[in-house]
PDB file of N, CA and C in Angstrom:
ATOM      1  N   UNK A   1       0.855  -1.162   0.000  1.00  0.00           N
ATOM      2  CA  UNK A   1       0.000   0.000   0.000  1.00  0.00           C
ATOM      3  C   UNK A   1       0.904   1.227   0.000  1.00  0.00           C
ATOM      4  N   UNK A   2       0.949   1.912  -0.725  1.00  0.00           N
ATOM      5  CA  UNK A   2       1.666   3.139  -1.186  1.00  0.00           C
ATOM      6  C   UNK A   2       1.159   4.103  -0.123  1.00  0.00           C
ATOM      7  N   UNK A   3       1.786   5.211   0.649  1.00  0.00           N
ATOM      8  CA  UNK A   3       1.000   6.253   1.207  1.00  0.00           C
ATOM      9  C   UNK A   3       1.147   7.402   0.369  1.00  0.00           C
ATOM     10  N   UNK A   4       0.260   8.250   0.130  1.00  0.00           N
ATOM     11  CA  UNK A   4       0.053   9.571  -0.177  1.00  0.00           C
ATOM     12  C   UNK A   4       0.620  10.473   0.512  1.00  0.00           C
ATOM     13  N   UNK A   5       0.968  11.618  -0.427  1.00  0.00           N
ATOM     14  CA  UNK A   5       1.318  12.740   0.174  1.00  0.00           C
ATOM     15  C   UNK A   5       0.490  13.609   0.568  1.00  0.00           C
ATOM     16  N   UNK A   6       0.743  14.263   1.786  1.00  0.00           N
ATOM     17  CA  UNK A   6      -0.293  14.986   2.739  1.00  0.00           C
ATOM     18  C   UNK A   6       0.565  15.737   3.335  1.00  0.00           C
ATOM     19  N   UNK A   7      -0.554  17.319   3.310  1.00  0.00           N
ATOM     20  CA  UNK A   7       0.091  18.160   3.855  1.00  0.00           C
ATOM     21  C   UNK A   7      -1.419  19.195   4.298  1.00  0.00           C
ATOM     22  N   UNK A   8      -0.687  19.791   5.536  1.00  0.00           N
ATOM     23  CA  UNK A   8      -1.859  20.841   5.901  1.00  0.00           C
ATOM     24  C   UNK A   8      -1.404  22.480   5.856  1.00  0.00           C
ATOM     25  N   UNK A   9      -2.172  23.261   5.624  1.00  0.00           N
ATOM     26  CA  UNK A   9      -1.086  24.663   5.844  1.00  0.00           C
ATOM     27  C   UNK A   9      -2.503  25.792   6.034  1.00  0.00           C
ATOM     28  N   UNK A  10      -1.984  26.464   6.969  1.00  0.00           N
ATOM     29  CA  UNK A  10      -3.296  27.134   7.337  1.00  0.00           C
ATOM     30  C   UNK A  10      -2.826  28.677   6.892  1.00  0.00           C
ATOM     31  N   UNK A  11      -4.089  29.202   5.947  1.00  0.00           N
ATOM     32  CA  UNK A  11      -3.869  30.386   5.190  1.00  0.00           C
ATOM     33  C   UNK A  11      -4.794  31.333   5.733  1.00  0.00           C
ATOM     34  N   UNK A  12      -4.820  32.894   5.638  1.00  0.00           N
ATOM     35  CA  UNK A  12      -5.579  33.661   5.787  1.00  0.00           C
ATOM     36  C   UNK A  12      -5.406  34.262   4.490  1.00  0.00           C
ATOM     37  N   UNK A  13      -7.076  34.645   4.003  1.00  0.00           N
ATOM     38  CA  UNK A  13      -7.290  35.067   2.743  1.00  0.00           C
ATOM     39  C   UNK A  13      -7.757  36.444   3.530  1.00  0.00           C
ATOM     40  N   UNK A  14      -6.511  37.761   2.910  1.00  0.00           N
ATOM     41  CA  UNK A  14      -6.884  38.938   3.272  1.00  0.00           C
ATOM     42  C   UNK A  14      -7.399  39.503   2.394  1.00  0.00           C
ATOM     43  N   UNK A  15      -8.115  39.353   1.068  1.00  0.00           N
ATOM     44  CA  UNK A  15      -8.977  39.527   0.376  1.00  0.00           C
ATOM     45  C   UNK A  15     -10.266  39.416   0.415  1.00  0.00           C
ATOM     46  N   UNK A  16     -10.880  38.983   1.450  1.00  0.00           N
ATOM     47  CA  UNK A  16     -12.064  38.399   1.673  1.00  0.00           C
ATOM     48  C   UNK A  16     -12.088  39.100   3.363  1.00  0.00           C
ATOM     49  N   UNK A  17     -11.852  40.303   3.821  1.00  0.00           N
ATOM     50  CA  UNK A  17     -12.113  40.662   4.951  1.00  0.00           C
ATOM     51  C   UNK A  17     -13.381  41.125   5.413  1.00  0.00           C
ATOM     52  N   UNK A  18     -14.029  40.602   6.845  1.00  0.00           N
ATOM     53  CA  UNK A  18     -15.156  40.741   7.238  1.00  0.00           C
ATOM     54  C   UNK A  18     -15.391  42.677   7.221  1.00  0.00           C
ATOM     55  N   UNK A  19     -16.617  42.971   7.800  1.00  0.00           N
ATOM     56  CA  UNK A  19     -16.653  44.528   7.934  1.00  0.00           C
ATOM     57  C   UNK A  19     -15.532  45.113   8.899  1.00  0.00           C
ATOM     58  N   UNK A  20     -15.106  44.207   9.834  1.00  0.00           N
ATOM     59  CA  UNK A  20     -14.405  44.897  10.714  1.00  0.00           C
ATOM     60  C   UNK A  20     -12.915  44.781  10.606  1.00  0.00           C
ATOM     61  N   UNK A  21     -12.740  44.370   8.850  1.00  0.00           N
ATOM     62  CA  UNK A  21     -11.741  44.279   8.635  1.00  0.00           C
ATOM     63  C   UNK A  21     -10.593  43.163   9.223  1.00  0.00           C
ATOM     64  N   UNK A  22     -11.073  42.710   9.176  1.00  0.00           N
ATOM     65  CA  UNK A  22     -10.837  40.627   9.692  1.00  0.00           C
ATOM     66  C   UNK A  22     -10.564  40.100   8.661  1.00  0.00           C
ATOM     67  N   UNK A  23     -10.037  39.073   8.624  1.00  0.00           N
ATOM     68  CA  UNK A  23      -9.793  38.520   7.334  1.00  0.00           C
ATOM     69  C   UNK A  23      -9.725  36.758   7.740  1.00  0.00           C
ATOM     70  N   UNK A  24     -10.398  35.906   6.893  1.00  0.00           N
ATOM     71  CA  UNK A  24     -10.710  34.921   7.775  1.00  0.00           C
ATOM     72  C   UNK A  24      -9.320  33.832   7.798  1.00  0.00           C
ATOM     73  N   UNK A  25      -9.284  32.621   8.523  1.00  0.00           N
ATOM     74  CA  UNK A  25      -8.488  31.733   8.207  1.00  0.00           C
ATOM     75  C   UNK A  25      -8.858  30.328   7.886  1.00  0.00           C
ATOM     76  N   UNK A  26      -8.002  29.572   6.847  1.00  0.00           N
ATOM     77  CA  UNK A  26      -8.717  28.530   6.081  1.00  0.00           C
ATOM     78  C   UNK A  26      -7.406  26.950   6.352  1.00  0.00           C
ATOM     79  N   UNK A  27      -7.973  26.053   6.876  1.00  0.00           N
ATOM     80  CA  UNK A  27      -6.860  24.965   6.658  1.00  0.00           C
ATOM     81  C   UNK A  27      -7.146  24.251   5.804  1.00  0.00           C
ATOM     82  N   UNK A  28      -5.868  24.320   4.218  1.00  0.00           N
ATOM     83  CA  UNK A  28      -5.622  23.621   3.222  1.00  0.00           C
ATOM     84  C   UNK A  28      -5.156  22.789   2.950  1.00  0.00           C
ATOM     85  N   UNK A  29      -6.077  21.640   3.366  1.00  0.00           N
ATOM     86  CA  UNK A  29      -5.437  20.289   3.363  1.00  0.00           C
ATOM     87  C   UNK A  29      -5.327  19.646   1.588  1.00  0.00           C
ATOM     88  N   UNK A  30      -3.726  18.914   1.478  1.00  0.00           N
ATOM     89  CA  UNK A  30      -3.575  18.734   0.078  1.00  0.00           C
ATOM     90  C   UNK A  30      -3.024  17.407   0.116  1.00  0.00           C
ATOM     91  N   UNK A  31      -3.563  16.417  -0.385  1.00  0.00           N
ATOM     92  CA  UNK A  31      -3.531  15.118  -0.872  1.00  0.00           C
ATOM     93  C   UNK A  31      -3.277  14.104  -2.122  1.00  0.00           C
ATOM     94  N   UNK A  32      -2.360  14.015  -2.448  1.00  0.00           N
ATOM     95  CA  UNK A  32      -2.165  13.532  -3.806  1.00  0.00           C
ATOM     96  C   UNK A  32      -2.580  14.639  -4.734  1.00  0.00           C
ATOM     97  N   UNK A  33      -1.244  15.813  -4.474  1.00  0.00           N
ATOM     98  CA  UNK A  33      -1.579  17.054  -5.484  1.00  0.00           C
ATOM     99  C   UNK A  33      -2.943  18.065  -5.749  1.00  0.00           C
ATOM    100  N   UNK A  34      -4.279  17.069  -4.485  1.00  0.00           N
ATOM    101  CA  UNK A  34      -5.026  17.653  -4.146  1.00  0.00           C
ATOM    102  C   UNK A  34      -5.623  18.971  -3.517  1.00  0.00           C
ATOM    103  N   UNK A  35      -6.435  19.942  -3.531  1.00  0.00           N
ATOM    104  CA  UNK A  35      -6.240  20.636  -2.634  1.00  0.00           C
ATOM    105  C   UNK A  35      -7.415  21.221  -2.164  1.00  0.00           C
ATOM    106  N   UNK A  36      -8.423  20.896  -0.736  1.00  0.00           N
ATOM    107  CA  UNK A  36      -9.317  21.379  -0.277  1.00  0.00           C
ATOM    108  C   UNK A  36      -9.228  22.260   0.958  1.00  0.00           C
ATOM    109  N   UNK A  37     -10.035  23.341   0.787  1.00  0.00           N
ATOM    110  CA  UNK A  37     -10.369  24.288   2.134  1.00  0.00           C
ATOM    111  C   UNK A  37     -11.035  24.117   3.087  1.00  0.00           C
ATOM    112  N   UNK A  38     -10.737  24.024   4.327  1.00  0.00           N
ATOM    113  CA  UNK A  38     -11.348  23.811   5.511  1.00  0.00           C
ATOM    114  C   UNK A  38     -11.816  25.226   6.668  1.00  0.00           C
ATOM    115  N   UNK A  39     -12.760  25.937   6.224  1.00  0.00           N
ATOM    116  CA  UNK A  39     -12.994  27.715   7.448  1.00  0.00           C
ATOM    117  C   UNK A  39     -12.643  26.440   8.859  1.00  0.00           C
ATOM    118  N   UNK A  40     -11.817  27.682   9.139  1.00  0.00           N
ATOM    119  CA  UNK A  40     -11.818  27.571  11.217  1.00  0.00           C
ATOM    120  C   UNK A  40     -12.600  28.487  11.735  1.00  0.00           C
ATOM    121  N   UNK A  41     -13.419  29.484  11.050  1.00  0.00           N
ATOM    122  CA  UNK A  41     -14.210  30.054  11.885  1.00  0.00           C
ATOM    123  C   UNK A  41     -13.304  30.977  12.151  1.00  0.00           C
ATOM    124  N   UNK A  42     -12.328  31.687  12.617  1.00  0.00           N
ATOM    125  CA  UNK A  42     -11.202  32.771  13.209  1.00  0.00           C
ATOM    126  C   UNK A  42     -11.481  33.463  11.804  1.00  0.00           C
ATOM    127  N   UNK A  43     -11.685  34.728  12.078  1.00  0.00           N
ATOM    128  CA  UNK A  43     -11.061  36.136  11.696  1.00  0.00           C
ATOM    129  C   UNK A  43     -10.170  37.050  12.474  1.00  0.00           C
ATOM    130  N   UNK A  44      -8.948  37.185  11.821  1.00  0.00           N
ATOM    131  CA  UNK A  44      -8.453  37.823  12.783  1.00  0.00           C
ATOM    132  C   UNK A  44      -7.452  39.582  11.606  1.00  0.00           C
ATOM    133  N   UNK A  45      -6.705  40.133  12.432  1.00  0.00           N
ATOM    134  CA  UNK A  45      -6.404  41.332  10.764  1.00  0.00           C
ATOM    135  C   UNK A  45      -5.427  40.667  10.634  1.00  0.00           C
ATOM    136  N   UNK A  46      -5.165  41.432   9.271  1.00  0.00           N
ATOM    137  CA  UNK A  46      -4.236  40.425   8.495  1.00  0.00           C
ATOM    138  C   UNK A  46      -3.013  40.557   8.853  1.00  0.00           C
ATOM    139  N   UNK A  47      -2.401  41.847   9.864  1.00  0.00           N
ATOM    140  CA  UNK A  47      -1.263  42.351  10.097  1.00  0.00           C
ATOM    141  C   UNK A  47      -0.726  41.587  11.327  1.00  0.00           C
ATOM    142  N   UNK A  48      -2.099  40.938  11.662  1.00  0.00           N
ATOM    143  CA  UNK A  48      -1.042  39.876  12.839  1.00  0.00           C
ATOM    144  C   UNK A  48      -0.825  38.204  12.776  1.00  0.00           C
ATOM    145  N   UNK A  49      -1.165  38.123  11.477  1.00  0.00           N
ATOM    146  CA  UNK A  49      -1.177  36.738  10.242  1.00  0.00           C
ATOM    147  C   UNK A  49       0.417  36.837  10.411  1.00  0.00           C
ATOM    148  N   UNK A  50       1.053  35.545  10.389  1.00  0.00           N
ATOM    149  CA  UNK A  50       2.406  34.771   9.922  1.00  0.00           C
ATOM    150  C   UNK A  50       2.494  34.602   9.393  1.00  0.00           C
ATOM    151  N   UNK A  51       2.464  34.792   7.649  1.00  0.00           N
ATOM    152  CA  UNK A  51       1.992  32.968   6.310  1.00  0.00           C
ATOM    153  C   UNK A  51       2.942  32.228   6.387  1.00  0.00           C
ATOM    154  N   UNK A  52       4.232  33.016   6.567  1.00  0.00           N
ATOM    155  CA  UNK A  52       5.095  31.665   6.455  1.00  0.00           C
ATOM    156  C   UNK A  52       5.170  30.335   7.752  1.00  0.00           C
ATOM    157  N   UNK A  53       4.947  30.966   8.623  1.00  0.00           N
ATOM    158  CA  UNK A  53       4.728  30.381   9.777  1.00  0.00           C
ATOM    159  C   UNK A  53       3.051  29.377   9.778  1.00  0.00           C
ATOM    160  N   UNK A  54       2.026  29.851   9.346  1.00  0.00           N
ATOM    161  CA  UNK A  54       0.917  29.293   9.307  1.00  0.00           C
ATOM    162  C   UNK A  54       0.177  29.929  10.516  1.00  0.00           C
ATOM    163  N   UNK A  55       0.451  30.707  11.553  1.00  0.00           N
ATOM    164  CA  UNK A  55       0.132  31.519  13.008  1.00  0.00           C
ATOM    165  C   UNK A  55      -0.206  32.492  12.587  1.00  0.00           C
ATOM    166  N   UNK A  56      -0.731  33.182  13.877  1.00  0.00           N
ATOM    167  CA  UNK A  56      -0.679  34.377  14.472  1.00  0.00           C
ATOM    168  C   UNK A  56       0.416  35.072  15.390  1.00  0.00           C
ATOM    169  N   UNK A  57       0.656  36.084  15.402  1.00  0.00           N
ATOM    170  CA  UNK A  57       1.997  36.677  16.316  1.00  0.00           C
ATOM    171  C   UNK A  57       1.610  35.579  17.592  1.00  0.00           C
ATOM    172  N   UNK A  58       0.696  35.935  18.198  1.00  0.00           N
ATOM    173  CA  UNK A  58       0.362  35.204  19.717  1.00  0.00           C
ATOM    174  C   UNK A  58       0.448  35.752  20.693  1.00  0.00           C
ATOM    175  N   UNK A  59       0.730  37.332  20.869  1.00  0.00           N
ATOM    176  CA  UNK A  59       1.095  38.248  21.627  1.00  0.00           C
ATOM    177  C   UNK A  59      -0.327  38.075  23.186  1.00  0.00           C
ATOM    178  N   UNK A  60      -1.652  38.313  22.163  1.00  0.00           N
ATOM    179  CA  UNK A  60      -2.558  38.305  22.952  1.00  0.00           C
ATOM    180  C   UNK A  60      -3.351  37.453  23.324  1.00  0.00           C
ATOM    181  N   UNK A  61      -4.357  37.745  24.377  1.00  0.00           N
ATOM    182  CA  UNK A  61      -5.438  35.675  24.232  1.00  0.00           C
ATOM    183  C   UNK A  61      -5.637  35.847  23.363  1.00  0.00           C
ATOM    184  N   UNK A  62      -6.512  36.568  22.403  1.00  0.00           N
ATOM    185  CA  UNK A  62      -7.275  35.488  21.195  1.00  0.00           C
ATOM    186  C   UNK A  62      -6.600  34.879  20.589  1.00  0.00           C
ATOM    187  N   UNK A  63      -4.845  35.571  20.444  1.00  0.00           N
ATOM    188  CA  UNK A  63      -3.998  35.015  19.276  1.00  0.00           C
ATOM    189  C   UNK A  63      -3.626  33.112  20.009  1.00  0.00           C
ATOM    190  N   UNK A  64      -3.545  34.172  21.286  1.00  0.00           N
ATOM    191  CA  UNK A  64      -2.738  32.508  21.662  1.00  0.00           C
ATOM    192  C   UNK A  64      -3.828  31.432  21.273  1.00  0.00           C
ATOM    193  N   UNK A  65      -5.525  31.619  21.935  1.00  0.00           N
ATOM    194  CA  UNK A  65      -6.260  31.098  21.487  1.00  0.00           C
ATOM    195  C   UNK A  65      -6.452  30.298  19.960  1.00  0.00           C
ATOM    196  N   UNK A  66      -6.260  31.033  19.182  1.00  0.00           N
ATOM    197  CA  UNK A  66      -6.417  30.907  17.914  1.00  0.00           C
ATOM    198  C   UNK A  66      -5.230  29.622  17.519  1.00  0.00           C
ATOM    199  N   UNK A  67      -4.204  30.069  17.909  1.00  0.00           N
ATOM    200  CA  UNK A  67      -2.910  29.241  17.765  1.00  0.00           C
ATOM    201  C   UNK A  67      -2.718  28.107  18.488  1.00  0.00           C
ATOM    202  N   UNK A  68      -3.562  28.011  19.202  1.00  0.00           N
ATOM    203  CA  UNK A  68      -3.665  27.028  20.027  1.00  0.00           C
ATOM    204  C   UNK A  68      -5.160  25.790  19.351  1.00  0.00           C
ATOM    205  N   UNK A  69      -6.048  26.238  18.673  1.00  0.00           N
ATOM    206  CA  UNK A  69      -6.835  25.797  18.081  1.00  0.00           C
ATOM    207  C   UNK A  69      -6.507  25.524  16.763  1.00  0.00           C
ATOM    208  N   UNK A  70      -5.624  26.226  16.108  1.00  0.00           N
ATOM    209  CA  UNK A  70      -5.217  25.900  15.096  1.00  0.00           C
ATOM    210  C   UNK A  70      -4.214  24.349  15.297  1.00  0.00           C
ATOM    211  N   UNK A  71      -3.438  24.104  16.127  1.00  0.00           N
ATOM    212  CA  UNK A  71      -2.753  22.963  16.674  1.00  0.00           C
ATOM    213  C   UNK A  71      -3.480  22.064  16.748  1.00  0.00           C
ATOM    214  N   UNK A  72      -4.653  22.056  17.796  1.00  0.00           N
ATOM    215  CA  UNK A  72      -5.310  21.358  18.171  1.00  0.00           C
ATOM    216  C   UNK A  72      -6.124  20.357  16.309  1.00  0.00           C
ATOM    217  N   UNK A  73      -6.582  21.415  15.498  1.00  0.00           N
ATOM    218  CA  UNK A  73      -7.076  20.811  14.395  1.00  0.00           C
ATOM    219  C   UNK A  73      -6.017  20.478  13.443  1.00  0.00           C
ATOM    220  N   UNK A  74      -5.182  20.689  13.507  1.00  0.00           N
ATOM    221  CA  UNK A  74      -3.451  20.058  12.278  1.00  0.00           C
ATOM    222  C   UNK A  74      -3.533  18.810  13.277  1.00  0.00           C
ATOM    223  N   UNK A  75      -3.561  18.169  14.679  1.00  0.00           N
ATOM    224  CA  UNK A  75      -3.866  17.200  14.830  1.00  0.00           C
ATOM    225  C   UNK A  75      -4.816  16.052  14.611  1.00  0.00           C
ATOM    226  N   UNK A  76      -6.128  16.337  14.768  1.00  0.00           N
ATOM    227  CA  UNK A  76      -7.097  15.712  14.437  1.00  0.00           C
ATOM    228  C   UNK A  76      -7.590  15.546  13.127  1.00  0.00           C
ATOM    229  N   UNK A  77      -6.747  16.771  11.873  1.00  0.00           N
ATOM    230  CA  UNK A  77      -6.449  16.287  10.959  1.00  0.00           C
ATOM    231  C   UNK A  77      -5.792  15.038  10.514  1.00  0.00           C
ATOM    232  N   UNK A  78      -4.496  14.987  10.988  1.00  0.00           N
ATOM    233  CA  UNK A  78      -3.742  14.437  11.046  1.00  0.00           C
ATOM    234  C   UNK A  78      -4.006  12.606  11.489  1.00  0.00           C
ATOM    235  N   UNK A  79      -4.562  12.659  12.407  1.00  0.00           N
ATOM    236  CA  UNK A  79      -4.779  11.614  13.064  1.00  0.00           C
ATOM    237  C   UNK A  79      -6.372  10.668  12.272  1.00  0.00           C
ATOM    238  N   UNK A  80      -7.018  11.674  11.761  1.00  0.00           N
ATOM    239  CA  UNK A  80      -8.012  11.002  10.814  1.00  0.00           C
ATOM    240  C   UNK A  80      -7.657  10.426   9.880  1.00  0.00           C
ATOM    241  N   UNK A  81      -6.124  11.422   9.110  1.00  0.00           N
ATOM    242  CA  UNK A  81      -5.783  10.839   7.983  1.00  0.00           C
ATOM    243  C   UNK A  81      -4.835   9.461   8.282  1.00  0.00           C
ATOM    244  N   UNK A  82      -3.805   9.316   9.387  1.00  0.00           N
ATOM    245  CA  UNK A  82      -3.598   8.479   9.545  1.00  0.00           C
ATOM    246  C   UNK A  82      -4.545   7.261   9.796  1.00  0.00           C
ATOM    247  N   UNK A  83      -5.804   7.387  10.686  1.00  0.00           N
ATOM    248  CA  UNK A  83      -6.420   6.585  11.066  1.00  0.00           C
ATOM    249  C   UNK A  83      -7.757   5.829   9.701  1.00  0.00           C
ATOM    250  N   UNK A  84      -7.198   6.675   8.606  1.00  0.00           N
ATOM    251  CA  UNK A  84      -7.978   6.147   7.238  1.00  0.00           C
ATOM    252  C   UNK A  84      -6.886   5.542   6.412  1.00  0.00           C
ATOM    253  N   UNK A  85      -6.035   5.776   6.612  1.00  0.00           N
ATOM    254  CA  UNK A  85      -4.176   5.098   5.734  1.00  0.00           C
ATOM    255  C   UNK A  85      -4.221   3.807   6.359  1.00  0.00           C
ATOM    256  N   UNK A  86      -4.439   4.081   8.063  1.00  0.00           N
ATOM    257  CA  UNK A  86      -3.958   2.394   8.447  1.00  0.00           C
ATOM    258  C   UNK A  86      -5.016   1.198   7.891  1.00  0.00           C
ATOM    259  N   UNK A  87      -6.098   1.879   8.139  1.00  0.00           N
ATOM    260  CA  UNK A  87      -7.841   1.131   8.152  1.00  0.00           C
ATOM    261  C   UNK A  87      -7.665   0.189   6.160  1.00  0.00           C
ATOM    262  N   UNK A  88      -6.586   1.039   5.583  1.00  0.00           N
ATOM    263  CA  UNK A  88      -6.552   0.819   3.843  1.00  0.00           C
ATOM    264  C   UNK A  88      -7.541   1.381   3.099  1.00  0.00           C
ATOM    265  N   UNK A  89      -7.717   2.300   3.660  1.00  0.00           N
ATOM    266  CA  UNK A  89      -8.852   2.979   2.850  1.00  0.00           C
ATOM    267  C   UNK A  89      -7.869   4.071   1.797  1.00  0.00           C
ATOM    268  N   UNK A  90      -8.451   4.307   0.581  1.00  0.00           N
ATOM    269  CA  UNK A  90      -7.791   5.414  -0.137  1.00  0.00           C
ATOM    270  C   UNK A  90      -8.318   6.694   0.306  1.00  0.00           C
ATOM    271  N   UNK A  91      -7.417   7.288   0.522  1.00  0.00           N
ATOM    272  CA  UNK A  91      -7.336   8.595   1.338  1.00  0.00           C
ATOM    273  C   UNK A  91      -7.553  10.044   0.204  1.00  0.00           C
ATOM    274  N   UNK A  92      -8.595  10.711  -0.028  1.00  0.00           N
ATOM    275  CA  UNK A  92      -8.775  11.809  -1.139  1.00  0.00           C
ATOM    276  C   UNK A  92      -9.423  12.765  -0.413  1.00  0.00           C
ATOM    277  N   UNK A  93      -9.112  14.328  -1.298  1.00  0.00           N
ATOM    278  CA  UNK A  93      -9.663  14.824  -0.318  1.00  0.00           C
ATOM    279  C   UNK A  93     -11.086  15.403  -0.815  1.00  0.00           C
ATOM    280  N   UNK A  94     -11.411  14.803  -1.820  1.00  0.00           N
ATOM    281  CA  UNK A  94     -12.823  14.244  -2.421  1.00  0.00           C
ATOM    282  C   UNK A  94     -13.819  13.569  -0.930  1.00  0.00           C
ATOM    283  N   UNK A  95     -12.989  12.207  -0.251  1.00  0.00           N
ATOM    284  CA  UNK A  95     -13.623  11.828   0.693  1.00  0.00           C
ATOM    285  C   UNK A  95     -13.996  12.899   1.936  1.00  0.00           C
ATOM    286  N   UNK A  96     -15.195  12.819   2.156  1.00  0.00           N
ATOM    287  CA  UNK A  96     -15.883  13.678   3.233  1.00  0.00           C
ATOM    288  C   UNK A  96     -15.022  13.152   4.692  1.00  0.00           C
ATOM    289  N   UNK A  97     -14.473  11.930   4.530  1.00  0.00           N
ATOM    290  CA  UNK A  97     -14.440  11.133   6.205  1.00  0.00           C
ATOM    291  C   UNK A  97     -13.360  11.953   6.707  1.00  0.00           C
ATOM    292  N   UNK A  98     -12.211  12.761   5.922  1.00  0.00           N
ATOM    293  CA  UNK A  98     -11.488  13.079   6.179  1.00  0.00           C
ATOM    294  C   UNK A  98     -11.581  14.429   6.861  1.00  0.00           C
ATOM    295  N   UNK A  99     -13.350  14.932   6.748  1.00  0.00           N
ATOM    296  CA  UNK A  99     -13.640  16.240   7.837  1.00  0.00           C
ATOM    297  C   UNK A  99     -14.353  15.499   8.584  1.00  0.00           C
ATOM    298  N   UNK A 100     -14.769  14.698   8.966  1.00  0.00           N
ATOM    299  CA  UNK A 100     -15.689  14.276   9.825  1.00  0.00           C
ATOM    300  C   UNK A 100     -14.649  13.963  10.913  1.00  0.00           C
ATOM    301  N   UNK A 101     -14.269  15.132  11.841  1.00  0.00           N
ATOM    302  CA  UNK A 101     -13.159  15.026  12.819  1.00  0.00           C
ATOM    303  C   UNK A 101     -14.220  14.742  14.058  1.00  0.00           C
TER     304      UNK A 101
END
């Protein structure tokens, strides 16, 4: 059984900012050259976005918050996709099972 390549990377699209000038954040999970968007729900401005990092500065609660939830779901990502690799299931990110965290 071959494994796939998988990767997660969490983006903020500052093009798409709420009224209060928020801009939301999205985890892009990519699978065999695949590539689907996942909202976390967080808006935060874009000036305290990392991209290269995938964070927030973290200075304050929400950030730490945020950064701390963002962890929390690169795991349970993670652990679904492993837990569908071991099971032999083909892993796409077509398949829904792979949000059903």
């Amino acid at each position: 059984m071959d494994k796939s390549t998988f990767s997660i990377l969490f983006i903020m699209q500052k093009g798409k900012p709420n009224a209060e000038g928020n801009a939301p954040i999205f985890a892009g999970i990519t699978i065999n050259h695949q590539m689907t968007h996942l909202t976390t729900r967080y808006y935060l401005p874009p000036e305290r976005w990392l991209p290269k990092e995938g964070r927030t500065v973290g200075r304050t609660k929400e950030e730490k918050e945020v950064n701390a939830y963002l962890d929390n779901l690169r795991g349970l990502i993670f652990a679904k996709y492993n837990e569908m690799f071991l099971a032999g299931e083909v892993v796409t990110v077509r398949k829904h099972q792979i949000f059903q965290l």
